[in-house]
N, C-alpha and C. Protein backbone atom coordinates (compact mmCIF):
# COMPACT_ATOMS: atom_id res chain seq x y z
N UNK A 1 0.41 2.95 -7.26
CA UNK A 1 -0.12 3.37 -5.98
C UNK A 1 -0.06 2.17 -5.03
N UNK A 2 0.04 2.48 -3.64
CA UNK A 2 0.49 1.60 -3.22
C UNK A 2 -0.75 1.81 -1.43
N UNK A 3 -1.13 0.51 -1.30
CA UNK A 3 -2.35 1.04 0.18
C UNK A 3 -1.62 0.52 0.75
N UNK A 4 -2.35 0.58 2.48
CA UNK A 4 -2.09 -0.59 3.83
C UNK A 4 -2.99 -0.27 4.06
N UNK A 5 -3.77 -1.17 3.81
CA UNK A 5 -5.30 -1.25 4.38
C UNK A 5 -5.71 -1.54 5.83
N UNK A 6 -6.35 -0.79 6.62
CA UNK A 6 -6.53 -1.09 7.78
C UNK A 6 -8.45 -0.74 8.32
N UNK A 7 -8.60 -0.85 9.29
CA UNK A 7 -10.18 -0.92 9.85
C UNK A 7 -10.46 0.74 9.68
N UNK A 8 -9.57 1.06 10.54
CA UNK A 8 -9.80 2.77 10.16
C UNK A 8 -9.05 3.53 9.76
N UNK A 9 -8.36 3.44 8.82
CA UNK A 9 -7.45 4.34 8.01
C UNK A 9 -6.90 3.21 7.10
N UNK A 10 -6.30 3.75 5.44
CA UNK A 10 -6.03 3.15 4.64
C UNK A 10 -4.55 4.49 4.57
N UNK A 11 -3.14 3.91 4.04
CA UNK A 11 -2.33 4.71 4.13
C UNK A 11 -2.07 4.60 2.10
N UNK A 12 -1.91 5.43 2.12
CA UNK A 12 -1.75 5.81 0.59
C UNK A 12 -0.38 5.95 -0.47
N UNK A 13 0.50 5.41 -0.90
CA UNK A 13 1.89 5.64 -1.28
C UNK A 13 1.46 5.62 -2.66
N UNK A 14 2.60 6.74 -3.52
CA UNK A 14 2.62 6.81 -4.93
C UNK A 14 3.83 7.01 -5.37
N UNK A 15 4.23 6.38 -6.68
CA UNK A 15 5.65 6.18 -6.72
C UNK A 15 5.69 7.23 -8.08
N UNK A 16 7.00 7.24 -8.61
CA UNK A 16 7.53 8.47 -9.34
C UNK A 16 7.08 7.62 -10.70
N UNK A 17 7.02 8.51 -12.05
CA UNK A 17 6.22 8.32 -13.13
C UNK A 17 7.51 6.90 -13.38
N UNK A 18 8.69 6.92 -13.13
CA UNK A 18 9.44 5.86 -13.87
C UNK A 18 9.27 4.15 -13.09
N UNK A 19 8.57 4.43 -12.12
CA UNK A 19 8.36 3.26 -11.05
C UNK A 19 9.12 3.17 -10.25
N UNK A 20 10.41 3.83 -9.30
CA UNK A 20 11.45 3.45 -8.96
C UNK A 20 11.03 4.06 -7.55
N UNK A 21 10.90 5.12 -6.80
CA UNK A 21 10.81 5.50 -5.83
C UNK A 21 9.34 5.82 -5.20
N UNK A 22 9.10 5.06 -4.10
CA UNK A 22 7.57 5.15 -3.34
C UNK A 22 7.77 6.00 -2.58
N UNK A 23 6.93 6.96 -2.10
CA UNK A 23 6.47 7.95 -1.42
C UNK A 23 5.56 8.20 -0.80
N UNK A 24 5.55 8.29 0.93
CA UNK A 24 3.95 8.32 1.40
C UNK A 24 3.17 9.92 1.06
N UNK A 25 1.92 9.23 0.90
CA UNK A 25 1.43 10.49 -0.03
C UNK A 25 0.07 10.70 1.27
N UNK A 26 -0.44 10.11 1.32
CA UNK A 26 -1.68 10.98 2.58
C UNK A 26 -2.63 9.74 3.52
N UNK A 27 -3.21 10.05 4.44
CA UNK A 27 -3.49 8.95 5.25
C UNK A 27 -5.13 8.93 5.18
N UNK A 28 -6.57 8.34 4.68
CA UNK A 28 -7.49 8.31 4.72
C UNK A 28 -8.79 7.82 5.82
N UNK A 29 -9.01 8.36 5.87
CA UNK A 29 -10.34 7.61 7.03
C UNK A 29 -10.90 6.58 7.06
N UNK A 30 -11.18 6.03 7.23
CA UNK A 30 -12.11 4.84 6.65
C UNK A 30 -13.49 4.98 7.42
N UNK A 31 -14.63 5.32 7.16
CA UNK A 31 -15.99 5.44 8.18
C UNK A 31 -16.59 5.09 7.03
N UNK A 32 -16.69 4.55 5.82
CA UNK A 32 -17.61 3.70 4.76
C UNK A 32 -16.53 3.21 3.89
N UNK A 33 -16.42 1.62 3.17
CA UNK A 33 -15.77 1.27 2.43
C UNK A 33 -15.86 1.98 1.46
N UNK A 34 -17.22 1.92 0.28
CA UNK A 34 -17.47 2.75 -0.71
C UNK A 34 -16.83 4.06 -0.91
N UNK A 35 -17.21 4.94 0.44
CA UNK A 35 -16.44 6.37 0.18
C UNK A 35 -15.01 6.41 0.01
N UNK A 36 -14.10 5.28 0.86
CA UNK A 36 -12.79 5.43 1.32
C UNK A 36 -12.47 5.15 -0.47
N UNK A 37 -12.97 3.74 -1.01
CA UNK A 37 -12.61 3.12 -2.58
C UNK A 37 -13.12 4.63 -3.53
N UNK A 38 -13.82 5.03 -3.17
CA UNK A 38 -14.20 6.35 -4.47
C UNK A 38 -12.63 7.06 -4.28
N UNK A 39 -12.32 7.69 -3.12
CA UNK A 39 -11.38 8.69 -2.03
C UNK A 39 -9.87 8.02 -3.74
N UNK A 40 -9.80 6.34 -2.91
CA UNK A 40 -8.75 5.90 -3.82
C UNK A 40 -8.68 5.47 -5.57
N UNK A 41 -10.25 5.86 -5.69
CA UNK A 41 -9.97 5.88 -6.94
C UNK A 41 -9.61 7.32 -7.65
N UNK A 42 -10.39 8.36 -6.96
CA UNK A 42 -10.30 9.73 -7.59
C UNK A 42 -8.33 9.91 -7.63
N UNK A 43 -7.65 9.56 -6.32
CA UNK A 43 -6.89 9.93 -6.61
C UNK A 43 -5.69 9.17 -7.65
N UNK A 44 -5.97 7.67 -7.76
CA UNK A 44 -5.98 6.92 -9.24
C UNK A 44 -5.62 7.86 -10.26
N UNK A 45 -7.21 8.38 -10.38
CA UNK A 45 -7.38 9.01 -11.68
C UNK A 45 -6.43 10.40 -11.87
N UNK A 46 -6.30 11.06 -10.64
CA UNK A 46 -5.91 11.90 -10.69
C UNK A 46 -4.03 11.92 -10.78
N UNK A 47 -3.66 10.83 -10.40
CA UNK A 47 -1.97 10.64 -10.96
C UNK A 47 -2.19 9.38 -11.61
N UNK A 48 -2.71 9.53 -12.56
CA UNK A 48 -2.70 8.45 -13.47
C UNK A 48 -2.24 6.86 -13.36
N UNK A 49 -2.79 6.45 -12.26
CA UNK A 49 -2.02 5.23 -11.78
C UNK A 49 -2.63 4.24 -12.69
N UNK A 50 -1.43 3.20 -13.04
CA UNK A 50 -1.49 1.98 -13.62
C UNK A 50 -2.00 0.67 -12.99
N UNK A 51 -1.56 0.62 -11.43
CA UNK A 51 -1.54 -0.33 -10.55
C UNK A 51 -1.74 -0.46 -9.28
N UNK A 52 -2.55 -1.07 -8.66
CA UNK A 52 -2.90 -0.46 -7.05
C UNK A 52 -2.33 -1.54 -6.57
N UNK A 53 -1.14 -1.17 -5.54
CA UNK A 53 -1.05 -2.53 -4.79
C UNK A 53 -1.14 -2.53 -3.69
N UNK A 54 -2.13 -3.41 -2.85
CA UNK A 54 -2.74 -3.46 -1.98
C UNK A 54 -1.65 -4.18 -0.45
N UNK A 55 -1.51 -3.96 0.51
CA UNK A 55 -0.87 -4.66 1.47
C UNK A 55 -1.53 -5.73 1.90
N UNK A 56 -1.17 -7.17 1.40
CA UNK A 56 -1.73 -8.07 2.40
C UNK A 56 -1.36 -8.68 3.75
N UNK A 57 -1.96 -8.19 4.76
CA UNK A 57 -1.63 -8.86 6.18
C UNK A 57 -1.21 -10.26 6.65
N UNK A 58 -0.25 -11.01 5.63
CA UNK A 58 -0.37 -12.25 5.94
C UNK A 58 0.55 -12.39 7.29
N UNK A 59 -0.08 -13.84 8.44
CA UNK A 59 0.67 -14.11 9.38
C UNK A 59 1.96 -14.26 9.25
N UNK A 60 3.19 -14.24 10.47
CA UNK A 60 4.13 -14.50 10.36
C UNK A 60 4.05 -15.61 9.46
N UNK A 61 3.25 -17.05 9.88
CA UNK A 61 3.88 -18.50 9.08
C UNK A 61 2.68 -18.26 7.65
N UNK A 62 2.26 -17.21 7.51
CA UNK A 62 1.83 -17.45 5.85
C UNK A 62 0.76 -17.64 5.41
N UNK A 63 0.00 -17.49 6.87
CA UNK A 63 -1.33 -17.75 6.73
C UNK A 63 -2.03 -16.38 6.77
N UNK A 64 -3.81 -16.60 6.12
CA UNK A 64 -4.31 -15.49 5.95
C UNK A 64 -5.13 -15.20 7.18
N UNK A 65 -5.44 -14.34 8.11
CA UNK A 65 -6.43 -14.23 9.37
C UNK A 65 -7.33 -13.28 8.91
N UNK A 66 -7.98 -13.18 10.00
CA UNK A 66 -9.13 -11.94 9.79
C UNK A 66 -9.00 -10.82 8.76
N UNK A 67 -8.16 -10.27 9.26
CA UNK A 67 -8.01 -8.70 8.77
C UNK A 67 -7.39 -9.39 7.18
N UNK A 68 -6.40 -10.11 7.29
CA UNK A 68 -6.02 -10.59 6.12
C UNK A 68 -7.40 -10.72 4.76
N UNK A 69 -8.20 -11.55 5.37
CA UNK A 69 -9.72 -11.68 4.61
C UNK A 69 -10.66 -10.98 4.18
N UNK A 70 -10.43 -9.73 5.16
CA UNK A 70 -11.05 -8.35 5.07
C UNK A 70 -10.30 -7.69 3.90
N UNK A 71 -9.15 -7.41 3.75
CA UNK A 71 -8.03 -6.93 3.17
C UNK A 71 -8.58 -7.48 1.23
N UNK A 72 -8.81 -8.79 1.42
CA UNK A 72 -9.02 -9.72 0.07
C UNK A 72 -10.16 -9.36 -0.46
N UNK A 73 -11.24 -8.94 0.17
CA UNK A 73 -12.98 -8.26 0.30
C UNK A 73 -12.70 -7.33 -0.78
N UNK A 74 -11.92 -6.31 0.22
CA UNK A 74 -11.72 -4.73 -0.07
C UNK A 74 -11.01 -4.93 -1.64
N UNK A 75 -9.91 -5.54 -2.24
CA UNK A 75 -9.39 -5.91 -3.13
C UNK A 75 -10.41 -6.57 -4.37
N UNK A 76 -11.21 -7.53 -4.15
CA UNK A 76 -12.03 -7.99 -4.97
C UNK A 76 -13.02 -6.81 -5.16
N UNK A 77 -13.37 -6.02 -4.36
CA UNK A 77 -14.76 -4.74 -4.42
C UNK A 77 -14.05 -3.50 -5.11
N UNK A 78 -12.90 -3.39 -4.80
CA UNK A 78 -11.95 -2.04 -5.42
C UNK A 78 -11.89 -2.79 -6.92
N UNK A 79 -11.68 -3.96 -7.33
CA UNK A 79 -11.21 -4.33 -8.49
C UNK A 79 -12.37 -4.74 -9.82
N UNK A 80 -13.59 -4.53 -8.80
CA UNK A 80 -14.97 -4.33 -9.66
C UNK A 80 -15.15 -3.17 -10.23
N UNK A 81 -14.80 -2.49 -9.33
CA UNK A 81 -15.28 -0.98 -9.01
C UNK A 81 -13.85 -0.03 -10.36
N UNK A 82 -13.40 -0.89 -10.87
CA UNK A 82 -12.01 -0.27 -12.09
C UNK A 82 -11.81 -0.67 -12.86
N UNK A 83 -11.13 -0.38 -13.62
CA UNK A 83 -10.64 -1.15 -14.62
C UNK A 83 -8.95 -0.74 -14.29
N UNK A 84 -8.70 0.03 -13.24
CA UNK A 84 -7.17 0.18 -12.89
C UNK A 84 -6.46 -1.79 -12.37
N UNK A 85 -5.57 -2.27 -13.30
CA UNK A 85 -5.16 -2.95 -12.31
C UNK A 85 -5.01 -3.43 -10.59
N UNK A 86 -4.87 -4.22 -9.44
CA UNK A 86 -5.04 -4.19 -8.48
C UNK A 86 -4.76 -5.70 -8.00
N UNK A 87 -3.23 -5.71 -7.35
CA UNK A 87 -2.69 -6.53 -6.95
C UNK A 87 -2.35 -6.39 -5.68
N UNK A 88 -2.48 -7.76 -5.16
CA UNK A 88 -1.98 -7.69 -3.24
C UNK A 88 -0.49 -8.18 -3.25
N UNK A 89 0.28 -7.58 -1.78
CA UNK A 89 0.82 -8.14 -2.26
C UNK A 89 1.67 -8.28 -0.48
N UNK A 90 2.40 -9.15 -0.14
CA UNK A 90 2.95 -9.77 1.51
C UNK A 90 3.19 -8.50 1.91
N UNK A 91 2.27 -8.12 2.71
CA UNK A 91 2.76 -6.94 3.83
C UNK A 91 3.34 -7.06 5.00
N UNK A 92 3.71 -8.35 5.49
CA UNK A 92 4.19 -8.74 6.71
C UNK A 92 5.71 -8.09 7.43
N UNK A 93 5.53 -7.27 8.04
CA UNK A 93 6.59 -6.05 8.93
C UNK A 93 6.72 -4.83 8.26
N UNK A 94 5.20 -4.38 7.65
CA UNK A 94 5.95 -3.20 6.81
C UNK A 94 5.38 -1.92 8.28
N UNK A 95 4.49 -2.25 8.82
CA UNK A 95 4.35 -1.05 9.82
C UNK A 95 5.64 -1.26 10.94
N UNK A 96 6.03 -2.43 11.15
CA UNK A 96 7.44 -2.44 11.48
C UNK A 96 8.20 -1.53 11.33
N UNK A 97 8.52 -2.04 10.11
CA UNK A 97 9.86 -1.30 9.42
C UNK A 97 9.11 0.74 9.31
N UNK A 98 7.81 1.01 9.22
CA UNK A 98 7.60 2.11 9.29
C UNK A 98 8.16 2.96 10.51
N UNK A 99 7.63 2.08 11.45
CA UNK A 99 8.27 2.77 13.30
C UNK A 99 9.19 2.85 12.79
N UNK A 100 10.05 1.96 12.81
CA UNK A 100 11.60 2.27 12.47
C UNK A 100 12.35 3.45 11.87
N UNK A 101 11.97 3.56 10.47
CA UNK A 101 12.14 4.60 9.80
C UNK A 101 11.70 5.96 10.12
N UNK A 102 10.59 6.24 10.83
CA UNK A 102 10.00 7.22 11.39
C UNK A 102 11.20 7.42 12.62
N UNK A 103 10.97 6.38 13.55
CA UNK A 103 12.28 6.69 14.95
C UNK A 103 13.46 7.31 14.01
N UNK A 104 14.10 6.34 13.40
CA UNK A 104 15.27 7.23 13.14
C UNK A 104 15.24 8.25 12.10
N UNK A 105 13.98 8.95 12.10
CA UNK A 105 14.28 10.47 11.70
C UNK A 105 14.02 11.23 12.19
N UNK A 106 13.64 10.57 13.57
CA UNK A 106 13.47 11.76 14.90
C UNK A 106 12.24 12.13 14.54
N UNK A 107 11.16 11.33 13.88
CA UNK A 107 9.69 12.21 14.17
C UNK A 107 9.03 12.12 15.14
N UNK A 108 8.55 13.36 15.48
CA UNK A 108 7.63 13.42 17.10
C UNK A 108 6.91 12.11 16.96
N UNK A 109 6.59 11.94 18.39
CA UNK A 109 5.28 10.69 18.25
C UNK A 109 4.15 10.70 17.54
N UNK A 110 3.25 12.26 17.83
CA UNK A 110 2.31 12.90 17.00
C UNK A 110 1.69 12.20 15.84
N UNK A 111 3.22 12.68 14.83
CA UNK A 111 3.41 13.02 14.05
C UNK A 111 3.45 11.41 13.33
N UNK A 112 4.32 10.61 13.85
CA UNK A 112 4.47 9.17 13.78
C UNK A 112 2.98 8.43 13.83
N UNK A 113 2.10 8.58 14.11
CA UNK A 113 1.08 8.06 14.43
C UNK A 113 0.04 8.45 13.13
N UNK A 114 0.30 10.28 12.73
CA UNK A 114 -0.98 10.59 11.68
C UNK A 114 0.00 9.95 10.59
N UNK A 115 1.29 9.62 10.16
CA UNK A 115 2.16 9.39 9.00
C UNK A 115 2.11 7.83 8.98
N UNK A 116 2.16 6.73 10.01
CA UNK A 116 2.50 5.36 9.66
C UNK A 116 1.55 4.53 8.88
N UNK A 117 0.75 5.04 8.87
CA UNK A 117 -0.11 4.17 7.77
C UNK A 117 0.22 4.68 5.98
N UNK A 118 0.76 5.44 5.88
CA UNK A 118 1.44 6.01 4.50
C UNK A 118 2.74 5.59 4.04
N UNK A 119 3.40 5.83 5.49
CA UNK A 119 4.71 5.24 5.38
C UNK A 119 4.64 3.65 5.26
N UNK A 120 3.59 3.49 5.89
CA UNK A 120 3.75 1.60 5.32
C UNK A 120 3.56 1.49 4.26
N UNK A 121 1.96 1.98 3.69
CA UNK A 121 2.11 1.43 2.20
C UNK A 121 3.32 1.93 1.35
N UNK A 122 4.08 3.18 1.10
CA UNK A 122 5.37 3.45 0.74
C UNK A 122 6.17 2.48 0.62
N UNK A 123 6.67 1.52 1.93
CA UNK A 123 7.40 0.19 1.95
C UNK A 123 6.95 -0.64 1.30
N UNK A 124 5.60 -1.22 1.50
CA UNK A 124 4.72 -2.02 0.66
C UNK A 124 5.30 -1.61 -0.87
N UNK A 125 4.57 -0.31 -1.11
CA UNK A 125 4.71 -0.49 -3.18
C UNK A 125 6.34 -0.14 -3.23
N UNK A 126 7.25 0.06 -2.41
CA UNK A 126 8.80 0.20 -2.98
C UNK A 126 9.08 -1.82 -2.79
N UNK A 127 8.69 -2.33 -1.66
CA UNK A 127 8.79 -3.39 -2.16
C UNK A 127 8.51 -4.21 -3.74
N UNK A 128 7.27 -3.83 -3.87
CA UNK A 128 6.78 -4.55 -5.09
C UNK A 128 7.44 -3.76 -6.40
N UNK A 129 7.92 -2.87 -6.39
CA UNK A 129 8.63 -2.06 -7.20
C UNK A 129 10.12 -2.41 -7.78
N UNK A 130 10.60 -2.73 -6.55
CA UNK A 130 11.79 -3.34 -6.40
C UNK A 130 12.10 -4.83 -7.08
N UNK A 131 11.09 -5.77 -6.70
CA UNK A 131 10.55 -6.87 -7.02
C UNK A 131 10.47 -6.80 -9.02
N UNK A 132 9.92 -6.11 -8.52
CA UNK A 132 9.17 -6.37 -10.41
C UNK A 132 10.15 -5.42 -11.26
N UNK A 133 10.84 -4.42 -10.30
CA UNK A 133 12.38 -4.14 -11.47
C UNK A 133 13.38 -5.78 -11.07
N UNK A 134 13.24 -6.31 -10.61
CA UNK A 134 14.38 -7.19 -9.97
C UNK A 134 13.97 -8.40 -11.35
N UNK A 135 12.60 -8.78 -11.38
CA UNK A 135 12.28 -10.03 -12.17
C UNK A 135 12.34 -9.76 -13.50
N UNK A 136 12.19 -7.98 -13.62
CA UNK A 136 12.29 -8.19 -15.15
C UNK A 136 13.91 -7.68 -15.30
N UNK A 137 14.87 -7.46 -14.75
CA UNK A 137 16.43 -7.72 -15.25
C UNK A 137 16.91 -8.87 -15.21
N UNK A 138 16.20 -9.73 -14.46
CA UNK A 138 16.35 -11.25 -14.61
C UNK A 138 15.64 -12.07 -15.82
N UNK A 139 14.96 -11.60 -16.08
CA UNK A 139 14.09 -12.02 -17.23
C UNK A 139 14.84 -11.52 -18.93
N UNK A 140 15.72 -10.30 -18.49
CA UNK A 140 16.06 -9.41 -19.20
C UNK A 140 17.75 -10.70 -19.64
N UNK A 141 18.26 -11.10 -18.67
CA UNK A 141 19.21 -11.81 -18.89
C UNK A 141 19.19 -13.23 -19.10
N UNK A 142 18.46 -13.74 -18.94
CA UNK A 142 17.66 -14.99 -19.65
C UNK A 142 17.22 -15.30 -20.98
């Protein structure tokens, strides 16, 4: 499972049982931490997730800011709150690259607006997906 954590909405991505393809799956509210972390654990439980990976906001040069710190909160309190794994991991241009992908499929604005927080985390966990098939065929040839 894959978040983008934000002040008021957390975007939700879940990838296919083999790990290979992320998918935005639904966009959440945020009006209490507690409720939003129950919201992401039920649905945890409910596709059996192994791994939550969280988007971290780091600055362009690498540094952590506000929201970044907030982001690390929410991560340490979700990771009490489980025994599901729960890793962060460089979110830097993934709502970027979301506009993007959204523009060129011609989605209304609307529509672009209730979807980009899903579609980011999507990028987010296909990143880390990608990543961690990438290190272990490298690991695999070593």
């Amino acid at each position: 499972m894959g978040l983008d954590v934000g002040e008021k909405r957390v975007g939700v991505a879940l990838s296919d049982s083999m790990g290979i393809i992320a998918s935005p799956s639904t966009v959440l509210t945020v009006s209490d931490i507690d409720a939003v972390q129950d919201d992401i654990l039920k649905l945890a439980c409910e596709y059996d997730v192994e791994c939550i990976v969280v988007g971290l906001p780091r600055s362009m040069d690498g540094n952590l800011g506000k929201q970044a710190k907030r982001t690390q909160e929410f991560i340490e309190n979700l990771s009490r709150r489980s025994d599901i794994q729960v890793e962060s991991w460089d979110e830097r241009l993934s709502t970027v690259a979301a506009d993007r992908a959204m523009r060129e499929s011609g989605m209304k604005r609307k529509k672009k607006k209730e979807h980009r927080d899903a579609m980011a985390a999507a990028i987010i966990l296909q990143s880390y997906l990608e990543h961690r098939r990438f290190s272990n065929s490298v690991a695999d040839v070593t």
